[in-house]
Structure formats: C-alpha cells, structure tokens
Protein backbone atom coordinates (compact mmCIF):
# COMPACT_ATOMS: atom_id res chain seq x y z
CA UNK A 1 78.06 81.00 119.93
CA UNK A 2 75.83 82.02 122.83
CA UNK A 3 77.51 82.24 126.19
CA UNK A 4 76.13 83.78 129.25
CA UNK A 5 78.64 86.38 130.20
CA UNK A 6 78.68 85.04 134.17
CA UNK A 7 79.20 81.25 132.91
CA UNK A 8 82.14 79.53 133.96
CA UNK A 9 83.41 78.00 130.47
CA UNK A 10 85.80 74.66 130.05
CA UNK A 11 87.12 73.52 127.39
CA UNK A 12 87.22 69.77 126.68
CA UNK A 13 89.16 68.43 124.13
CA UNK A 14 89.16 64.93 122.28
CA UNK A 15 85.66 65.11 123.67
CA UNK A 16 83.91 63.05 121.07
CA UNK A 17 83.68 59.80 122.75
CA UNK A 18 85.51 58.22 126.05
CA UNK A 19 86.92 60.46 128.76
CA UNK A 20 86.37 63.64 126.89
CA UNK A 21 82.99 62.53 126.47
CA UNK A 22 81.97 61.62 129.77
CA UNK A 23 84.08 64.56 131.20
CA UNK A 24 81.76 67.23 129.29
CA UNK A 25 78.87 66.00 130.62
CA UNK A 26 80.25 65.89 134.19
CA UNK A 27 81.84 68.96 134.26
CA UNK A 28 78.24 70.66 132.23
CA UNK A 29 76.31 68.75 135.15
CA UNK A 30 78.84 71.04 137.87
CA UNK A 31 77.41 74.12 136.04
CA UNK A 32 80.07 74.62 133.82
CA UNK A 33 79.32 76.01 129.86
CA UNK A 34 81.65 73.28 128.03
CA UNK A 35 82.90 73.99 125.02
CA UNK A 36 83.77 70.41 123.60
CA UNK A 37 86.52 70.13 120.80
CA UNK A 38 87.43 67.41 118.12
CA UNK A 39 86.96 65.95 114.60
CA UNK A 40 84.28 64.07 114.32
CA UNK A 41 81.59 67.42 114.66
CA UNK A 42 78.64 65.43 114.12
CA UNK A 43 79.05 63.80 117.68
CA UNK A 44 80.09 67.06 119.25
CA UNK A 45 76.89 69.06 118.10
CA UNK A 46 75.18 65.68 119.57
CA UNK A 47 77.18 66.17 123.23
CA UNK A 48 76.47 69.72 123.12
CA UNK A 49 73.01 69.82 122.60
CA UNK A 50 72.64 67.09 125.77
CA UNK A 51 74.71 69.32 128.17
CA UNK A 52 73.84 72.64 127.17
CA UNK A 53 76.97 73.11 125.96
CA UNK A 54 78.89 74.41 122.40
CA UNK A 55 80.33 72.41 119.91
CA UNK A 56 83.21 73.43 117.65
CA UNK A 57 85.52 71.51 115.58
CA UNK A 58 89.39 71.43 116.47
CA UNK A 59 92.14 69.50 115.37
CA UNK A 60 94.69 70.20 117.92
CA UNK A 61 97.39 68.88 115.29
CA UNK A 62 96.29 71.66 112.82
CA UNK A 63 97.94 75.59 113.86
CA UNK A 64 95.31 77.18 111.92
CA UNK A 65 92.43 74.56 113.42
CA UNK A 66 93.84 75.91 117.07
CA UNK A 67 93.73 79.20 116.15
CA UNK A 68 90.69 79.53 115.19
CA UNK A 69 89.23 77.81 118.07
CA UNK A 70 90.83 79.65 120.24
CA UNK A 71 89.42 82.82 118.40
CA UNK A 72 86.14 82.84 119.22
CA UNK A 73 85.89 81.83 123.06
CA UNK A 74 85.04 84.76 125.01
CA UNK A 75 86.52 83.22 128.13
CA UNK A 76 88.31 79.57 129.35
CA UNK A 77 87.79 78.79 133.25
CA UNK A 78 88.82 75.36 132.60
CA UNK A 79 91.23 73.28 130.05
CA UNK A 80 90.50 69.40 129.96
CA UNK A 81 93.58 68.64 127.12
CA UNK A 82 92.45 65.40 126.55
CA UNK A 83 93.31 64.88 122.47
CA UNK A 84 95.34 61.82 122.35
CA UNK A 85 95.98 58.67 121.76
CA UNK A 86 98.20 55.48 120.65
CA UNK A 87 98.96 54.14 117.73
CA UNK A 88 100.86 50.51 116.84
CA UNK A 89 102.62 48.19 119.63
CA UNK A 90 106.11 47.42 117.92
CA UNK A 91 109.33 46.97 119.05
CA UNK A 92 111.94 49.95 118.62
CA UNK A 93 113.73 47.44 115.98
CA UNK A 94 109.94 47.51 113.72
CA UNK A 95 108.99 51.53 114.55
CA UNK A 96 106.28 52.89 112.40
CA UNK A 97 107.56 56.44 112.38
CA UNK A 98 104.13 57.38 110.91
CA UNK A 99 102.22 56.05 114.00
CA UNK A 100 105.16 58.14 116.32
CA UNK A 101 104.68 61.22 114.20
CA UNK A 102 100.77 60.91 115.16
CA UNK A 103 101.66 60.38 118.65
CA UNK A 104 103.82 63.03 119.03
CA UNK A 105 101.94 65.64 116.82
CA UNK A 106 98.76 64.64 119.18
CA UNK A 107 99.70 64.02 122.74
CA UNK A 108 103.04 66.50 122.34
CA UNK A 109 102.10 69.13 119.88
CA UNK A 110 98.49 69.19 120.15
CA UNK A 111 98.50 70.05 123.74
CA UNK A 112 101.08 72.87 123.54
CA UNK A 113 99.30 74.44 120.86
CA UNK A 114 95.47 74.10 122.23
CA UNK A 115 97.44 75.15 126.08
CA UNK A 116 99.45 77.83 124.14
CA UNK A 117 96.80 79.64 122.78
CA UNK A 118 94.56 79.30 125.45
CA UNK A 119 96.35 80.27 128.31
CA UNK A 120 95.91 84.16 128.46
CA UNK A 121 92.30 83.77 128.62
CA UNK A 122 93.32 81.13 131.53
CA UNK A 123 95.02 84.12 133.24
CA UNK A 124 92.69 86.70 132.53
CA UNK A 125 89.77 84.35 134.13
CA UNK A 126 91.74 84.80 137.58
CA UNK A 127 90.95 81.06 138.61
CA UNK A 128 92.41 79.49 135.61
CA UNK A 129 92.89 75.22 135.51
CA UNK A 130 94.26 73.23 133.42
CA UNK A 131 93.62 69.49 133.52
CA UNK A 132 96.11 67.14 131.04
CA UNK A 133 95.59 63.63 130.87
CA UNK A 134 98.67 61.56 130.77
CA UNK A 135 98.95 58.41 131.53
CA UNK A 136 100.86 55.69 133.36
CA UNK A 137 102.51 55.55 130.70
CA UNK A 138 104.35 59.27 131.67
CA UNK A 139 105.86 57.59 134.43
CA UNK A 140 107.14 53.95 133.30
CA UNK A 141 108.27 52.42 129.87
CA UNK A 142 106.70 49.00 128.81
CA UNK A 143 108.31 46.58 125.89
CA UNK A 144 106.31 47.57 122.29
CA UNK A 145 105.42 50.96 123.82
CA UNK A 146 108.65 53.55 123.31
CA UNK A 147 106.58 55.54 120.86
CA UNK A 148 103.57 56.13 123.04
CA UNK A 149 105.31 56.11 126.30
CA UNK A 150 107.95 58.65 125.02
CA UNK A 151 104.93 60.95 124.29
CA UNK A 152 103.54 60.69 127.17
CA UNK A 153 106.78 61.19 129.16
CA UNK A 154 106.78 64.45 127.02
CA UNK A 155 103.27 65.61 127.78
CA UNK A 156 103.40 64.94 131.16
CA UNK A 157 107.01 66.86 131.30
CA UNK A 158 105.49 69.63 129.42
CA UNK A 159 102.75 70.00 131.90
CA UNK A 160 105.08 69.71 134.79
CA UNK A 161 107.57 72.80 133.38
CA UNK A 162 103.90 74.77 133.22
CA UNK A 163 103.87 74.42 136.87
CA UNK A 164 106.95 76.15 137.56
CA UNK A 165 106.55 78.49 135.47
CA UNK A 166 103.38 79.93 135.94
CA UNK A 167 103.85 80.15 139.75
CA UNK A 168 102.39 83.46 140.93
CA UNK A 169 99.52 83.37 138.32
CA UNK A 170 95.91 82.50 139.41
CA UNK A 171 96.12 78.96 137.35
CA UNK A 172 96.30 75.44 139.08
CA UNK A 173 97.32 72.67 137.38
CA UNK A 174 96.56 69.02 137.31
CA UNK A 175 97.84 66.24 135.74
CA UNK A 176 96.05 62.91 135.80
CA UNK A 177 97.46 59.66 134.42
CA UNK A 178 94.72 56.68 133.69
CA UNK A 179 95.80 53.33 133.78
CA UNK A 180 93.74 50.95 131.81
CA UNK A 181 90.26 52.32 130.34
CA UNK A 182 88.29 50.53 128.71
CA UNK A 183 87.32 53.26 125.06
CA UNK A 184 88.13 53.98 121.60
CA UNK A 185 92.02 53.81 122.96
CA UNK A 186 93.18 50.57 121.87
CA UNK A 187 90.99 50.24 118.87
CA UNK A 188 92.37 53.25 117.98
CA UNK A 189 95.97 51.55 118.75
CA UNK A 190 95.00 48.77 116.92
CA UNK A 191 93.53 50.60 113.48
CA UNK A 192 90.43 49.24 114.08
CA UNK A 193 90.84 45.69 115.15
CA UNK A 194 88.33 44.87 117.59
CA UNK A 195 89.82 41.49 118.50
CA UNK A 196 92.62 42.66 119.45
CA UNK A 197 91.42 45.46 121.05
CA UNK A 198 89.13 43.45 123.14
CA UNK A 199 91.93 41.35 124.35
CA UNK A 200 93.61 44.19 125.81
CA UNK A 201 90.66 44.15 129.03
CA UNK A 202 90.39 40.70 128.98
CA UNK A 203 89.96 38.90 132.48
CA UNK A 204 90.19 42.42 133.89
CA UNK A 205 87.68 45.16 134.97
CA UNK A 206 89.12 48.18 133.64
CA UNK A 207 88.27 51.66 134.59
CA UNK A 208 85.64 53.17 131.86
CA UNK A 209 85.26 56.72 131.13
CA UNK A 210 83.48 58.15 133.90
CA UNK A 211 85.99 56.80 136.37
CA UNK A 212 88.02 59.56 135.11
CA UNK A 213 85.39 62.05 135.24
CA UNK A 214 84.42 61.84 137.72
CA UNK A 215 87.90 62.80 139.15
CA UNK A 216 88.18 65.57 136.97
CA UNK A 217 85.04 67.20 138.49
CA UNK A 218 86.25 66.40 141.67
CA UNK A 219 89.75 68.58 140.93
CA UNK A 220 87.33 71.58 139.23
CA UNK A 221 85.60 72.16 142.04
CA UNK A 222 88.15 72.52 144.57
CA UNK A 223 88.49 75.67 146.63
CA UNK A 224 91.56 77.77 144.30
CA UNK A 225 94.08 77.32 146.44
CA UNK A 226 94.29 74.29 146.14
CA UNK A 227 96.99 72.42 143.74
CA UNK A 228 95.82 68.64 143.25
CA UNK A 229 99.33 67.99 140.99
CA UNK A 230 99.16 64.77 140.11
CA UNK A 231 96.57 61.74 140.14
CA UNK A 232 97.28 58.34 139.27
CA UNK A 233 94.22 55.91 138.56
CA UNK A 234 94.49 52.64 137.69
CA UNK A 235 91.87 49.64 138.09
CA UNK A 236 92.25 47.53 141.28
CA UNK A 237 93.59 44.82 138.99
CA UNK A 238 96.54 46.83 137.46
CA UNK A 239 100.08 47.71 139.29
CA UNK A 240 101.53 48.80 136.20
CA UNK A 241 101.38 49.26 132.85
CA UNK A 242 101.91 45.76 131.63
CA UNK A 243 101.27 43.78 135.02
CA UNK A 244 97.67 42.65 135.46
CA UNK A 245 95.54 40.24 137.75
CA UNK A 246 93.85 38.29 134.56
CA UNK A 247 91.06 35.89 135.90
C-alpha cells in the first residue's frame, strides 16, 4: 500500500457497488485517499484504480477479516460504515433466522467491529468522522420488516451511544438514514429476483447512489466543529417506509 504521509485517508466500506461505490469516488474527487473495503475484490481493485485510491478485501462479519484490515492502514480521517443490507420480507410468524443472523452479523456486528478497531487511529488523526448509514428503517417498523428494521434500530442505537461517549475527543459523528435507493439492496433482499426487486421502485423515482454521496461529501467537508448528527433522505415520493406516491 502506497499512501502519501499528508493524505487525508477514508475508509469506505460495502464499497463495491451502490452507495459505497459512488461514495468512494466522491469523497476521492474531495481529495481524500479512499481505502474501499468488501468481498467482491475484483470490483474494488477496479474502483481503486479510477479514484486513485486502495483496494483491500474485508468482510466486516469476519474478526480476523477486520483485523487485518485494520492492520495495515497507516491512518483513518474518515469511516463511511456502509456494509449492509436486507435479507427476506416475512412476517415474524415465517422468520428466516438465517436471513436475521446475516442482518444482524452485517448491519450490527460488522459495524462495531470495522468502528471498533478503527477508532484509535480515528482519535489519533485529531479530526476523526465517522459516517454510518442507517436507514429509515432505524426510526420506524414496517409489516414483513422486524428483522431488518430491528438491525437497523440497533445500528443506528449503536452509533448514537458513540456520540455520548466519545464527547471530548476530536471525532464527529454522523448518521444518515436513506429512504428508498434504487441498488443491489432489494435484489440482495430478494436473493436475486429481479422481478421482484424491480417492483420495489415501481411508479416511483427513487433516490440512486449518488444522492447519498453526495451528502456524505457534503458532511466530510464541514469545518470540525461542526456535528451534522443525523440526516434523513428520502425521495420526494416517500413519507415513510412503506407509504409511497405510485404513479
């Protein structure tokens, strides 16, 4: 890994396609050094050879995965926990508990870990931020969506107890909750069924990725004292999670 020692470095993670995607290249275009994180490394060495930027693969369900990750930065300005997802749409009665323990071990676990291990070098950077994207879905329940929306209750609550308690330190922290954007999210809900996937935006125009990323930027380059805590975005067309204008 070759990092200028005077770059600003973020960390993106889940950044091999949608938000964490279009976030690299937004925060890279700021002047940032992103490292991106995820799975899939072939698209990550792709992203990071467009933006300047370093690729390395991290499953933020894996300890070991984190660790090593974490291991070889030589600094983090910036932490985009983005690694997420949904999985199934059933009713409490029909829960998958496989799909909740993917949920839970990504949105949950995955961002305590990646945050965990990160957050000294955070500190040490002395204009540390941490960015976790929640969703709508942090601050209202929807029929078919306990497991997801019980994650995302406990990110966001995780994130929010981070606030408190690292009051005094030079770290700022924002959460922002999407509403609905049009990725990989509900295919990914959906195990691949496009169909039904594609239904989920119908007679909308959802937000797409650099909606988000735009934000995102916008909250990195504030001055550092200032605290953006929480952003909501939805599309015009959504008031809540399951309440849409359909044409």
């Amino acid at each position: 890994m070759t990092i200028s020692p005077d770059a600003q470095v973020a960390v993106v993670t889940g950044a091999s396609s949608g938000i964490g995607e279009a976030t690299a290249r937004t925060l890279a275009a700021q002047g940032f050094h992103v490292v991106v994180g995820a799975r899939r490394l072939d698209r990550l060495e792709k992203l990071a050879e467009d933006i300047g930027g370093t690729a390395l693969e991290l499953d933020v369900t894996d300890e070991d995965s984190v660790d090593a990750f974490a291991a070889v930065l030589p600094r983090v300005d910036v932490l985009v926990n983005n690694a997420g997802g949904a999985k199934g749409l059933a009713p409490v009665l029909e829960a998958d508990l496989d799909d909740w323990r993917w949920m839970w071990e990504t949105n949950v676990l995955g961002t305590l870990r990646i945050t965990k291990a990160l957050l000294p070098k955070l500190i040490a950077s002395g204009d540390g931020l941490i960015v976790t994207i929640t969703s709508v879905a942090a601050f209202e329940a929807y029929d078919n969506g306990s497991g997801y929306t019980s994650a995302k209750h406990a990110q966001a609550v995780l994130h929010r107890t981070l606030r408190g308690e690292l009051l005094g330190q030079p770290v700022r922290l924002t959460e922002i909750a999407p509403g609905a954007v049009e990725t990989e999210f509900s295919l990914v809900r959906f195990h691949g069924d496009e169909d039904r996937a594609k239904k989920v935006y119908e007679g909308i125009t959802p937000l797409v990725a650099a909606d988000v990323a735009e934000v995102i930027g916008f909250v990195a380059s504030r001055p550092s004292h200032v605290n953006l805590d929480q952003i909501i975005i939805k599309p015009r067309d959504q008031a809540s999670p399951g309440r849409f204008s359909r044409t």
